[in-house]
Protein backbone atom coordinates (compact mmCIF):
# COMPACT_ATOMS: atom_id res chain seq x y z
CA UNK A 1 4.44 0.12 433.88
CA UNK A 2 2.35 -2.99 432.51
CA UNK A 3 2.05 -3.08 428.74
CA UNK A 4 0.39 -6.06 426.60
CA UNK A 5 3.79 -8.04 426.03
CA UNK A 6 4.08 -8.04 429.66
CA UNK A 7 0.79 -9.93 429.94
CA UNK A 8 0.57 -13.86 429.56
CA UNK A 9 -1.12 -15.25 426.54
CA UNK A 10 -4.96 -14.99 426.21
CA UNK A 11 -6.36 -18.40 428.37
CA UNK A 12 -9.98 -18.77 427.55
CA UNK A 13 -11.83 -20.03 430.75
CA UNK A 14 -14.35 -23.28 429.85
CA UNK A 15 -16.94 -21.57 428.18
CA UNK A 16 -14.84 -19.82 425.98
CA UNK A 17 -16.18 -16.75 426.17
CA UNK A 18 -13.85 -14.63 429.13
CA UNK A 19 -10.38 -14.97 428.68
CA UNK A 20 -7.57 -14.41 431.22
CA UNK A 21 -4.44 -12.85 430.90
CA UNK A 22 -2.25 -11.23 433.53
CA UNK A 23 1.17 -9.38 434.35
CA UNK A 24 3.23 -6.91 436.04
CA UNK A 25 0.06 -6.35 438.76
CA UNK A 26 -2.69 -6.56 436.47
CA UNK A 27 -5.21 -8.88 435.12
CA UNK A 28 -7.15 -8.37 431.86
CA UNK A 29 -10.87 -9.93 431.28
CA UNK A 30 -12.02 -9.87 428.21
CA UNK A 31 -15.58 -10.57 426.90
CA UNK A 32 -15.20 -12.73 424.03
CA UNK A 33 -18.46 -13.74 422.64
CA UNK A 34 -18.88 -12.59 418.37
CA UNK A 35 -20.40 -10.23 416.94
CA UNK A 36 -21.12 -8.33 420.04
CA UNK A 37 -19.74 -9.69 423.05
CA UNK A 38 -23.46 -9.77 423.96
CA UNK A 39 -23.71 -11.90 427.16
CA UNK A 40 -25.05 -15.09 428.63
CA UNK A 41 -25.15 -17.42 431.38
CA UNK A 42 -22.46 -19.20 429.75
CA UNK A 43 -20.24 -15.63 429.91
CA UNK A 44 -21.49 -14.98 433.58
CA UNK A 45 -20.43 -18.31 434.55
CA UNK A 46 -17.20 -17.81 433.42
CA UNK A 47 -16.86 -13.97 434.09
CA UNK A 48 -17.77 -15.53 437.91
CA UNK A 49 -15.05 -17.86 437.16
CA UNK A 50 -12.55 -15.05 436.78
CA UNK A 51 -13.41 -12.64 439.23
CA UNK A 52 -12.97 -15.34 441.74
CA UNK A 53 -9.61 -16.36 440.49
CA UNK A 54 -8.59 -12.70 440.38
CA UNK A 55 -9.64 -12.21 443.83
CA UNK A 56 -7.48 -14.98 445.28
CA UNK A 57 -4.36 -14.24 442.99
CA UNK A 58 -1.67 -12.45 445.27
CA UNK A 59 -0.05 -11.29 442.22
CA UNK A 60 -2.99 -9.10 440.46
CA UNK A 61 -3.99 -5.83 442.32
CA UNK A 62 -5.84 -4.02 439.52
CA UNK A 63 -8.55 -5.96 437.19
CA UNK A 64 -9.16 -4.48 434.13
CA UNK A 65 -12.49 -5.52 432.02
CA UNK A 66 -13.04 -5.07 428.13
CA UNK A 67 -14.33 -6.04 425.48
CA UNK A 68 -13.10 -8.19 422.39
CA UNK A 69 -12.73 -6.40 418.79
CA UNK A 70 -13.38 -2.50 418.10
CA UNK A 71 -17.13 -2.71 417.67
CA UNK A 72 -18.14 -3.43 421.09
CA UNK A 73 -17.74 -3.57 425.03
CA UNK A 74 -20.39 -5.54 425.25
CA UNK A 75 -24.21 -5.20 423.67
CA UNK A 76 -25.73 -6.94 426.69
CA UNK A 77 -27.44 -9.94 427.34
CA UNK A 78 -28.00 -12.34 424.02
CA UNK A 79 -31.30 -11.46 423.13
CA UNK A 80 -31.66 -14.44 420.74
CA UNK A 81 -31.06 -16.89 424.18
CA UNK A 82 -33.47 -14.40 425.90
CA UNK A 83 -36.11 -15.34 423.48
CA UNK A 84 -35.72 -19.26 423.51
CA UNK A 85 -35.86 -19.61 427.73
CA UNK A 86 -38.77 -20.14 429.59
CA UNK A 87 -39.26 -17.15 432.37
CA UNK A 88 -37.71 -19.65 435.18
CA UNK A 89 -34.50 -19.86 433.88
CA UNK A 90 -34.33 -15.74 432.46
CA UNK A 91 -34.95 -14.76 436.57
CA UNK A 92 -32.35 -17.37 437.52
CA UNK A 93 -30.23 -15.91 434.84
CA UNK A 94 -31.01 -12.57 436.25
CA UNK A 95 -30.16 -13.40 439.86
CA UNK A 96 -26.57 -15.27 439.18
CA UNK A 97 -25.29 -12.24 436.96
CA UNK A 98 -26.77 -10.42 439.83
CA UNK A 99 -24.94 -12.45 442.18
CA UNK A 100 -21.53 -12.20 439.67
CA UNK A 101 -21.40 -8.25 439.51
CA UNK A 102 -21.93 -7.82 442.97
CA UNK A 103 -18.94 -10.90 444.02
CA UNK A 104 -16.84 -7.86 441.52
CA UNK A 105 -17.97 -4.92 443.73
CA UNK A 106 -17.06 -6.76 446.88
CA UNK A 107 -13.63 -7.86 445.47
CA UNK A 108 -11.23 -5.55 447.25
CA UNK A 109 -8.79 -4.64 444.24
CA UNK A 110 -9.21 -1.92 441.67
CA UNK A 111 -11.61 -2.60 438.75
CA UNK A 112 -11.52 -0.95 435.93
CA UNK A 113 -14.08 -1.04 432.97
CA UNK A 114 -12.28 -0.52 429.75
CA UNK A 115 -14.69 0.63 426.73
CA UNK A 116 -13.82 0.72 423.83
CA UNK A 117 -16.62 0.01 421.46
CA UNK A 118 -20.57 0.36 422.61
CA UNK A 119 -21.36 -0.41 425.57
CA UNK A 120 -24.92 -0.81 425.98
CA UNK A 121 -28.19 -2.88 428.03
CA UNK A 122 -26.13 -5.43 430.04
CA UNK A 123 -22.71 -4.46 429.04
CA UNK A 124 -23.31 -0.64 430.65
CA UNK A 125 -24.48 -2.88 433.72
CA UNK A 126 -21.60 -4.74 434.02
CA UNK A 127 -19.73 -1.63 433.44
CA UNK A 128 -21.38 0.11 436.50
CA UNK A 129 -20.11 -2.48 438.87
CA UNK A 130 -16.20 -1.51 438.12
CA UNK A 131 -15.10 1.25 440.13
CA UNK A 132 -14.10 2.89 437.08
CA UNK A 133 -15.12 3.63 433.23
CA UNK A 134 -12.41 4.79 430.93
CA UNK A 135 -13.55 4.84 427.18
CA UNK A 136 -11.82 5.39 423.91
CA UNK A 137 -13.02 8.74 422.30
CA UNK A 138 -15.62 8.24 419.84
CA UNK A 139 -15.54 4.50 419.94
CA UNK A 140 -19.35 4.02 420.61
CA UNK A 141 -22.12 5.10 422.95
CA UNK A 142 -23.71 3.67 426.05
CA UNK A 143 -27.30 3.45 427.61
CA UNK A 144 -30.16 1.39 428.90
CA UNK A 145 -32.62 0.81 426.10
CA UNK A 146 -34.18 -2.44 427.29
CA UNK A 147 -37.71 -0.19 427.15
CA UNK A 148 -37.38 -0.67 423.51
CA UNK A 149 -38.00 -4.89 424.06
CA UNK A 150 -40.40 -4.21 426.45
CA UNK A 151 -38.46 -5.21 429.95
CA UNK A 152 -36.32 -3.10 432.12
CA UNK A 153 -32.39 -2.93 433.01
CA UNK A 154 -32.52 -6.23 435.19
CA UNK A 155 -28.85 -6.48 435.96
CA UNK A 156 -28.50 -4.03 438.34
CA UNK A 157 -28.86 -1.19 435.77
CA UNK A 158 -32.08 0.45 437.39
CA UNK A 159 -29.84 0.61 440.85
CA UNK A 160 -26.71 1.38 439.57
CA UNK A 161 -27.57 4.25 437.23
CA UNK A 162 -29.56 5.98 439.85
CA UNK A 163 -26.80 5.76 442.02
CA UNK A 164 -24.54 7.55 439.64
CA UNK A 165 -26.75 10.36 438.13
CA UNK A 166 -29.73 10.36 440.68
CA UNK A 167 -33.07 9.49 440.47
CA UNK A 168 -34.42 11.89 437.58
CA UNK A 169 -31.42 12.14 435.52
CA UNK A 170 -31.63 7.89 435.07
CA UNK A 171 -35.06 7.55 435.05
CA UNK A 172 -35.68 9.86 431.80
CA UNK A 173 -32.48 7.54 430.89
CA UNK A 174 -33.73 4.35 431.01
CA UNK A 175 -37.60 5.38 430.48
CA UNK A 176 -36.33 6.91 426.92
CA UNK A 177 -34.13 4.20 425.87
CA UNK A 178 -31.50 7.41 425.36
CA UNK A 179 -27.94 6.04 424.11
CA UNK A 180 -25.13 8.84 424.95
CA UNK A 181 -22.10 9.19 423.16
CA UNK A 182 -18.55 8.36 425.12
CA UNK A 183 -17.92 12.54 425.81
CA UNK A 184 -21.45 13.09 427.05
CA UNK A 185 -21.53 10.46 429.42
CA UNK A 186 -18.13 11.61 430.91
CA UNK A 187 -20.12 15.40 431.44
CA UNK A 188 -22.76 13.29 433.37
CA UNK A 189 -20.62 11.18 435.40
CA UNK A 190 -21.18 8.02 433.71
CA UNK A 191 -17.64 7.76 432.33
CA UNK A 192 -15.27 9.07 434.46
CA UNK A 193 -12.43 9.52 431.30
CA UNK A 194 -12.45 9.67 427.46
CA UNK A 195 -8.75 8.64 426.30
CA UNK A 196 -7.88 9.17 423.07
CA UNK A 197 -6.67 6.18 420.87
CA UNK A 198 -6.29 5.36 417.41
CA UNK A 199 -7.70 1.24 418.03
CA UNK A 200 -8.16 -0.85 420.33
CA UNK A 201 -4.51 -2.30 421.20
CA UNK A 202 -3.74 1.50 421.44
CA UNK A 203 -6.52 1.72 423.86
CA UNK A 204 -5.50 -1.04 425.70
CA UNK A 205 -1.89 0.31 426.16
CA UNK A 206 -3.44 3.36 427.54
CA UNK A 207 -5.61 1.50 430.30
CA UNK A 208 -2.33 -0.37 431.17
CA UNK A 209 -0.39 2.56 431.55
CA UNK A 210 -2.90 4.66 433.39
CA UNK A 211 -3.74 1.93 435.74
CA UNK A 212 -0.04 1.38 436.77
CA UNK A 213 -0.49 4.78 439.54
CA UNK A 214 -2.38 2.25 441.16
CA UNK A 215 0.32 -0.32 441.53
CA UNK A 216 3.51 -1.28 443.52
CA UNK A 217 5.73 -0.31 444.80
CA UNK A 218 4.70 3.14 444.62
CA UNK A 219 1.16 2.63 445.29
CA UNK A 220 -0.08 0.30 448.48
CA UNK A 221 -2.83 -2.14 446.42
CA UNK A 222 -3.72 -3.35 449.79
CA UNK A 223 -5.02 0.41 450.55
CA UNK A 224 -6.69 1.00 447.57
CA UNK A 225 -8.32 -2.42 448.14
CA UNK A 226 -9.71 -1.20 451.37
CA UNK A 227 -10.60 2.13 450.05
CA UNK A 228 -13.12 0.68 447.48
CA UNK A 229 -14.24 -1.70 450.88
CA UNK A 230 -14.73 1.04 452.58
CA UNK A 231 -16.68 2.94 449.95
CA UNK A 232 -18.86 0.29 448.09
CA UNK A 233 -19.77 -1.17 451.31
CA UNK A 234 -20.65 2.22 453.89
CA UNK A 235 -22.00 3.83 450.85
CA UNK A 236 -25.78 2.30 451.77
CA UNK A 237 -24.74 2.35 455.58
CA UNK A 238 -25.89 5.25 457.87
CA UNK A 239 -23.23 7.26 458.43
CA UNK A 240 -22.35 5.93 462.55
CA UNK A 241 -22.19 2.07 460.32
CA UNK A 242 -19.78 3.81 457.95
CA UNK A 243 -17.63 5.23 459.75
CA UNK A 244 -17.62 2.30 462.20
CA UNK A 245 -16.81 0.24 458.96
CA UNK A 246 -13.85 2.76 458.18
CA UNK A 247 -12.32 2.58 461.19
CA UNK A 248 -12.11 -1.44 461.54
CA UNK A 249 -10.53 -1.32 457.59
CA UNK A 250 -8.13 1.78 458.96
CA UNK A 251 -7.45 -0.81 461.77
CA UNK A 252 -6.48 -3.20 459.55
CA UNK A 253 -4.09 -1.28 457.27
CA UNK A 254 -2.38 0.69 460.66
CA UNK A 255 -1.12 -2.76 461.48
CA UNK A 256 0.52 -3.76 457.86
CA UNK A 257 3.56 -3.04 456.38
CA UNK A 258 2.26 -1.02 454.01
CA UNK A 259 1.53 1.37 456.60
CA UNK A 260 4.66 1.09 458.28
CA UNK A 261 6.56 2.01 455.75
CA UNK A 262 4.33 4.87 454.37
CA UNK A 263 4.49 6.89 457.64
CA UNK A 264 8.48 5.85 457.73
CA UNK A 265 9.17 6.95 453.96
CA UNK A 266 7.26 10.11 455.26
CA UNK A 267 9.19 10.78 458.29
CA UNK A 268 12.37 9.99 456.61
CA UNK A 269 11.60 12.53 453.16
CA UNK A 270 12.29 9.33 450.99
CA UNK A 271 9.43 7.69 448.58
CA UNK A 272 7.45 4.77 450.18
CA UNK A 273 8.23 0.80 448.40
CA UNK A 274 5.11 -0.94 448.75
CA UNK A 275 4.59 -4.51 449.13
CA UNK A 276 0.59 -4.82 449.49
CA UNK A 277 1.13 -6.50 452.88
């Protein structure tokens, strides 16, 4: 099980504001940007930076995103930069963070958002794009309330919410500006767990330890990979696409070793020693 001394030393990536650091399966990303971690192109270029590197890396299987300090996640997108930028440069803003969250969707390892802190505007966006939200317990809240500045959720947030609470539920969301505490948004499906923690190292020892049932040898990384393939990609196919899609991954995975010695460490009564191959 992965726990913060097992991770390398924070490496901040050339903007300075995502920072690397990785161990025993997993990679940590963490928004760095004071007061609020609130985001920019700067941060998107090097949260693309990251993503990509984490992709490649043979050695990480889960990515884990959070946010620096106890305040915040992330507050969204730095209004004050918003403000200076003609309207060219905010849609080609809009389109590379675009661009960036969905590179993390189509990444096929385990991402997991951890939020401890608000999370709110851009940061719930970027949020949406893991695979999963854990939270520390009354750390914050989350929403959309870009209706408040006059603009909508332009980084995927109109999409993405409606794909996780349906169409009603998200618009009275977003049209309200509502901000949710971390225990109601688990009852609507926003969060998928509230774990208790006294700060945010605590918090970040419970990610690490929850997110190492996801990891070798015990768990095959390059199945869950394909899993979260399978679903993020067939979830907007019809169905016959879908399930053409799952079989080709299903293909893929019948012929690796994983597989091998899953249905062998089956047959044989014995636990299965992964190697994500």
């Amino acid at each position: 099980m992965p726990t913060l001394a097992d991770l390398s030393a924070p490496e901040p990536f050339a903007n300075g504001q995502v920072t690397w650091r990785s161990g025993g399966g997993v990679c940590l990303l963490t928004l760095t940007n004071a007061p609020a971690n609130g985001y920019s192109y700067e941060m998107m270029r090097d949260l693309d930076e990251a993503i990509l590197r984490a992709r490649m890396d043979t050695t990480v299987e889960v990515i884990v995103l959070a946010g620096e300090g106890e305040k915040f996640f992330c507050a969204g997108a730095d209004i004050g930069m918003l403000d200076r930028v003609d309207p060219d440069f905010k849609y080609a803003f809009c389109l590379h963070a675009n661009e960036t969250l969905l590179r993390l969707e189509h990444t096929p390892k385990l991402v997991v958002a951890a939020l401890g802190g608000h999370c709110v505007g851009g940061g719930l966006e970027i949020a949406m794009a893991a695979d999963l939200r854990w939270a520390r317990e009354g750390s914050g809240k989350c929403g959309l309330p870009e209706v408040a500045l006059g603009v909508l959720p332009g980084t995927g947030g109109t999409q993405r919410l409606s794909r996780l609470l349906g169409k009603s539920r998200s618009i009275a969301m977003m049209a309200s500006g509502e901000l949710v505490d971390y225990a109601r948004a688990e009852a609507l499906g926003l969060v998928d767990e509230v774990l208790a923690a006294d700060d945010d190292a605590d918090f970040t020892e419970a990610v690490l330890a929850k997110v190492s049932a996801f990891l070798r040898p015990g768990h095959s990384s390059t199945s869950v990979g394909l899993i979260k393939r399978a679903v993020q990609t067939g979830w907007e196919l019809p169905l016959e696409q879908g399930l053409a899609l799952e079989r080709e991954l299903q293909a893929r995975l019948f012929a690796s070793d994983d597989a091998k010695e899953g249905l062998a460490a089956f047959v044989e009564k014995r636990d299965a020693h992964f190697e994500g191959k």
